[in-house]
Protein backbone atom coordinates (compact mmCIF):
# COMPACT_ATOMS: atom_id res chain seq x y z
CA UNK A 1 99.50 86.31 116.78
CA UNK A 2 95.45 85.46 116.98
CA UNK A 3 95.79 88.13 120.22
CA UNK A 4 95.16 91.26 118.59
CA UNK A 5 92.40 90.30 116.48
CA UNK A 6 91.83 86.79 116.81
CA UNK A 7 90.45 85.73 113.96
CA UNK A 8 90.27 82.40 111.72
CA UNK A 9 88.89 82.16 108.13
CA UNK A 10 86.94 79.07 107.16
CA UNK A 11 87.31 77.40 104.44
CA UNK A 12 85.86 75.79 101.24
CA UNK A 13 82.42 74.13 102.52
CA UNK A 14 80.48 71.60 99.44
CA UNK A 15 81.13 73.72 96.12
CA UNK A 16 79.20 77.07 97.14
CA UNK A 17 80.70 79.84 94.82
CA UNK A 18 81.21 83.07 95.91
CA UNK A 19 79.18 85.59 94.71
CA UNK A 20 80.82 89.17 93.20
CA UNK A 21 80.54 92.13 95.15
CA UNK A 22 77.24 94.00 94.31
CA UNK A 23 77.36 97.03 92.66
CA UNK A 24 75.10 100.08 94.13
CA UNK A 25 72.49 100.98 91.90
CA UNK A 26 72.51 104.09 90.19
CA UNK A 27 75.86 104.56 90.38
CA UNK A 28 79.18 104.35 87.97
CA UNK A 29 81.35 101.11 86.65
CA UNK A 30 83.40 101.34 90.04
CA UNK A 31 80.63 102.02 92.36
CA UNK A 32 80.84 99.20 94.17
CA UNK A 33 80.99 98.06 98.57
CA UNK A 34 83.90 95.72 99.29
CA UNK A 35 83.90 94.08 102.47
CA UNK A 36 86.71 93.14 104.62
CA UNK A 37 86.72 90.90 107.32
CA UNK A 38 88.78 91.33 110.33
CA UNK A 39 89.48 92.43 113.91
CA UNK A 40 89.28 95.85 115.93
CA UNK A 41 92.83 96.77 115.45
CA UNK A 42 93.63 96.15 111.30
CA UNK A 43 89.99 97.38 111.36
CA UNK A 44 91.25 100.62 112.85
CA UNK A 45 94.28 101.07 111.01
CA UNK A 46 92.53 100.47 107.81
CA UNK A 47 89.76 103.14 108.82
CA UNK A 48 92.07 105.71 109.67
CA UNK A 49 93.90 105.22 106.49
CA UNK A 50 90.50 106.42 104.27
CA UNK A 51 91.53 110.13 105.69
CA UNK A 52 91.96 112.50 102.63
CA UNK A 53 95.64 112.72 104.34
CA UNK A 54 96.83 109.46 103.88
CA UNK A 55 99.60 109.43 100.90
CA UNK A 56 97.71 106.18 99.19
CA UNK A 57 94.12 106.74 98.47
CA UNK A 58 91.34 104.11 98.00
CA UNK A 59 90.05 104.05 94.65
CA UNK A 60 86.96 106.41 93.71
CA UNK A 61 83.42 104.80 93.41
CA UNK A 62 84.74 102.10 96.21
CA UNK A 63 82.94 101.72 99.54
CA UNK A 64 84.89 99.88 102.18
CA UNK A 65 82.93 97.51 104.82
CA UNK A 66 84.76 96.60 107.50
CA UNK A 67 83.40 93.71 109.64
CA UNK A 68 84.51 93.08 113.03
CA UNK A 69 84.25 89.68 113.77
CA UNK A 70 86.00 87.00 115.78
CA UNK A 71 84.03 84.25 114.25
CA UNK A 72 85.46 82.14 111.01
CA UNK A 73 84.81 84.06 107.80
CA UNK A 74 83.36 82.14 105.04
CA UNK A 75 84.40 83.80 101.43
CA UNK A 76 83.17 81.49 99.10
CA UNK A 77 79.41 82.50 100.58
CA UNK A 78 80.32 85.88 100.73
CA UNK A 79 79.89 86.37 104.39
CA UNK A 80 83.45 89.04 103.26
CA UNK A 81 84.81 89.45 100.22
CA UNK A 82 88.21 89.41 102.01
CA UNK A 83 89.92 88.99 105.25
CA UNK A 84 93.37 89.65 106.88
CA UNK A 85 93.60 87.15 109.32
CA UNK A 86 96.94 86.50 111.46
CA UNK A 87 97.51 82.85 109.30
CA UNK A 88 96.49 81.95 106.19
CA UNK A 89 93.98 78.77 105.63
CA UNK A 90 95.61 75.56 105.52
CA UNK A 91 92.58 74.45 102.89
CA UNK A 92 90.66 76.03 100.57
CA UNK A 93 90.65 77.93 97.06
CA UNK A 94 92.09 81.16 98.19
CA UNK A 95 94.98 83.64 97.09
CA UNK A 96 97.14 84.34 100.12
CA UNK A 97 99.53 87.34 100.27
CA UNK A 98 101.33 88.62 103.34
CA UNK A 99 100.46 91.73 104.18
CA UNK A 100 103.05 93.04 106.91
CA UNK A 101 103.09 92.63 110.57
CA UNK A 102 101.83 95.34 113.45
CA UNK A 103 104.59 95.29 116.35
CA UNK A 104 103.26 95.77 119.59
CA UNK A 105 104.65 97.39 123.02
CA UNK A 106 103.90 98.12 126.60
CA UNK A 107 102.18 101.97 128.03
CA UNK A 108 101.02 103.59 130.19
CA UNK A 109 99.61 107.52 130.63
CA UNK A 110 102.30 109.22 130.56
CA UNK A 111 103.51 110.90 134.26
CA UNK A 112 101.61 108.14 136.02
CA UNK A 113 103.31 105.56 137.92
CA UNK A 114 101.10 103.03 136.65
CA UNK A 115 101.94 99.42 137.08
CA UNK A 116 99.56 97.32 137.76
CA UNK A 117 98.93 95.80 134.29
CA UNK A 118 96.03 95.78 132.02
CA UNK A 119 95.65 91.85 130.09
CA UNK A 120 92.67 90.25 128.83
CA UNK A 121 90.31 88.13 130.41
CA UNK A 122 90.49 84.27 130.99
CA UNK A 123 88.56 82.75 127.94
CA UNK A 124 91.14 84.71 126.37
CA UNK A 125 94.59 83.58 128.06
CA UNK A 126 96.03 81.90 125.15
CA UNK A 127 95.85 85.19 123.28
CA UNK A 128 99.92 85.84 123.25
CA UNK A 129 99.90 88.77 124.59
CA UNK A 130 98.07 87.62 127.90
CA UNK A 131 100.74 84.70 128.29
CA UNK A 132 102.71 87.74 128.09
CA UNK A 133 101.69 89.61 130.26
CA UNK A 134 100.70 86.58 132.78
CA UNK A 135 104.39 85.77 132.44
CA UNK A 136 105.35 89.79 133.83
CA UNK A 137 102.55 89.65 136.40
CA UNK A 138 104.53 85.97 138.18
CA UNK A 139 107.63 87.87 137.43
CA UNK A 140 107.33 91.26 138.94
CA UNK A 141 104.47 90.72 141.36
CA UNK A 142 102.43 93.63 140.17
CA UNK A 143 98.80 92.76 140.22
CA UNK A 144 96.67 93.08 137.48
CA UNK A 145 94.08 95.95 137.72
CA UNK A 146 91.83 95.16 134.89
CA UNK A 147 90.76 92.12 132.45
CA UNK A 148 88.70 93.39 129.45
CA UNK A 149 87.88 91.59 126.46
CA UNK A 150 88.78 94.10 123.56
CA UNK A 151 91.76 96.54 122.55
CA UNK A 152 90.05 99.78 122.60
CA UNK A 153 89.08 98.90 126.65
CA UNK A 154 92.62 98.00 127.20
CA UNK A 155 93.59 101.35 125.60
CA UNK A 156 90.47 103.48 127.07
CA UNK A 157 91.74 101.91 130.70
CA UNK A 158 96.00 102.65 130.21
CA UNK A 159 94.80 106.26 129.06
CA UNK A 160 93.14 106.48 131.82
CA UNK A 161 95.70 105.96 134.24
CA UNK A 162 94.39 102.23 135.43
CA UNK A 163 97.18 100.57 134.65
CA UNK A 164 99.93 99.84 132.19
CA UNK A 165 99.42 97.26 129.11
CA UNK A 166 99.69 96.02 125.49
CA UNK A 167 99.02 98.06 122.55
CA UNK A 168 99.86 98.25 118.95
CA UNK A 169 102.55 100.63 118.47
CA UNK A 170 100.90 102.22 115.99
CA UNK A 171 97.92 103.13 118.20
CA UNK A 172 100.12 103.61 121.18
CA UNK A 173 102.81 105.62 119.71
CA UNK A 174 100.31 108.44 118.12
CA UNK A 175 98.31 108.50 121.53
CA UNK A 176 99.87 112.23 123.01
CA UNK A 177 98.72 110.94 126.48
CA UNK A 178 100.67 107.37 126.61
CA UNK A 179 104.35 106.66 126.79
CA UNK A 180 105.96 103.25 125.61
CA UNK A 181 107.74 101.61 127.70
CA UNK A 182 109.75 98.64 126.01
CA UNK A 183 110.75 98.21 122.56
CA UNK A 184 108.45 96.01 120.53
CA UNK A 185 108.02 92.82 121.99
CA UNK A 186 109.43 90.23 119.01
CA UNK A 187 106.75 87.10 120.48
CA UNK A 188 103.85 89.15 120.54
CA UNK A 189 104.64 90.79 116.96
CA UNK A 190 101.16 90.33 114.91
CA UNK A 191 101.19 88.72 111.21
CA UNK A 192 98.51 89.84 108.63
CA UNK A 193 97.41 87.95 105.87
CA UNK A 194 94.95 89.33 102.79
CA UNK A 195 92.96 86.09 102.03
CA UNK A 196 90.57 86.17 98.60
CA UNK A 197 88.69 83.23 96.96
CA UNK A 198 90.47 83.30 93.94
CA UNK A 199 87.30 83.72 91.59
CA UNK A 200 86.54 86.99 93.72
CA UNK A 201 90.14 87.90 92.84
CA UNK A 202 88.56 88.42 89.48
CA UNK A 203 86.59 91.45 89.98
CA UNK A 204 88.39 94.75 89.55
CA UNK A 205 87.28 96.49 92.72
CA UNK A 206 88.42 93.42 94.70
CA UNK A 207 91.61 93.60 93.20
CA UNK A 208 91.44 97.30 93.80
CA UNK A 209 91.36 96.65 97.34
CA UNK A 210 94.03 94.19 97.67
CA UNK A 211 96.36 96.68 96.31
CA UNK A 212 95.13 99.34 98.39
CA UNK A 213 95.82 97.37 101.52
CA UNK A 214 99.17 95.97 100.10
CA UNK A 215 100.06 99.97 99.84
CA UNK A 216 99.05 100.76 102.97
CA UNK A 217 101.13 98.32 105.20
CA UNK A 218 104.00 98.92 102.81
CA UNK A 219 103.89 102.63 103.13
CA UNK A 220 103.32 102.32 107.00
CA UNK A 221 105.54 99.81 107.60
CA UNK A 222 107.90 101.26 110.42
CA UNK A 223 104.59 102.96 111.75
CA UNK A 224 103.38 99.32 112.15
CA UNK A 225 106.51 98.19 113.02
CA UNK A 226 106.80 100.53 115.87
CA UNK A 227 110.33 101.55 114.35
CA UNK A 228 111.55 105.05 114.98
């Protein structure tokens, strides 16, 4: 679903090869700064998962960079040294893997009869979860109180009490001032791939990383899932 994120991954321009991931000086073998691109909410749910809590732990001496960007991602220049991006690239030298799939639900503060509904704004209407949405506004009549460009103002604006609207269930769920209220929403669910340039695939921290995300999204998965 290019909604949540939105995000494409370019591919193989001429025969540029990537470069390796630099190592910071003065430090150790594994002292290195991988970085991901992606969008605001695997961004988040990666970020949250470097707490000394989380049951899978990134590998010492590794430095996570984690690039927000809606713009296409070009690996084998090293713009990232990895992306999870909603599809895969139909060309280029990359190793694919699924990583898992965030479900995503409707809230609103909870107590407040809020139901106007929060969406995002025109440039953005083919995002699925605006048709979405556009399709509850023509079906309910409830007018929409706010179009804003990014997840955390659609979440800043339901906490708030503006109006109900799409989140991630696992932002929405752990929020102790929202309340779903649907189930996850099957057409809006949100596919993640991890895409590598295979010769980056190579390097040991990069691997590292790919099996620290793999871990996370399988150890999360009814989190992300929105499952009870």
């Amino acid at each position: 679903m290019a909604a949540l994120d939105g995000l494409a991954i370019a591919g193989r321009e001429g025969r540029h090869e990537p470069a390796a991931p630099q190592p910071r000086s003065g430090r150790g073998a594994m002292d290195w700064d991988v970085r991901i691109s992606t969008g605001e909410c695997a961004a988040g749910f990666l970020a949250r998962c470097l707490s000394g809590r989380t049951t899978t732990a990134l590998p010492s001496g590794i430095t996570l960079e984690l690039v927000d960007s809606r713009q296409t991602a070009n690996l084998a220049r090293r713009e990232a040294d990895m992306a999870l991006r909603h599809q895969p690239p139909e060309t280029g030298d990359f190793y694919i893997s699924k990583a898992g799939t965030f479900g995503c639900a409707v809230y609103r503060r909870r107590g407040e009869d809020a139901d106007a509904w929060i969406t995002y704004t025109e440039e953005q209407s083919h995002y699925a979860p605006a048709r979405w949405v556009q399709g509850q506004v023509e079906e309910t009549g409830q007018p929409v109180a706010l179009r804003a460009s990014s997840m955390l103002m659609h979440l800043e604006a339901i906490r708030a009490g503006t109006g109900r609207g799409v989140l991630p269930c696992y932002v929405g769920d752990g929020h102790p001032l929202l309340e779903r209220l649907t189930p996850p929403i099957p057409e809006i669910a949100a596919e993640y791939w991890i895409i590598v340039h295979r010769d980056l695939r190579r390097s040991a921290c990069v691997r590292a990383v790919i099996d620290w995300v793999k871990a996370l999204f399988a150890g999360h998965r009814d989190v992300l899932a929105g499952v009870p």
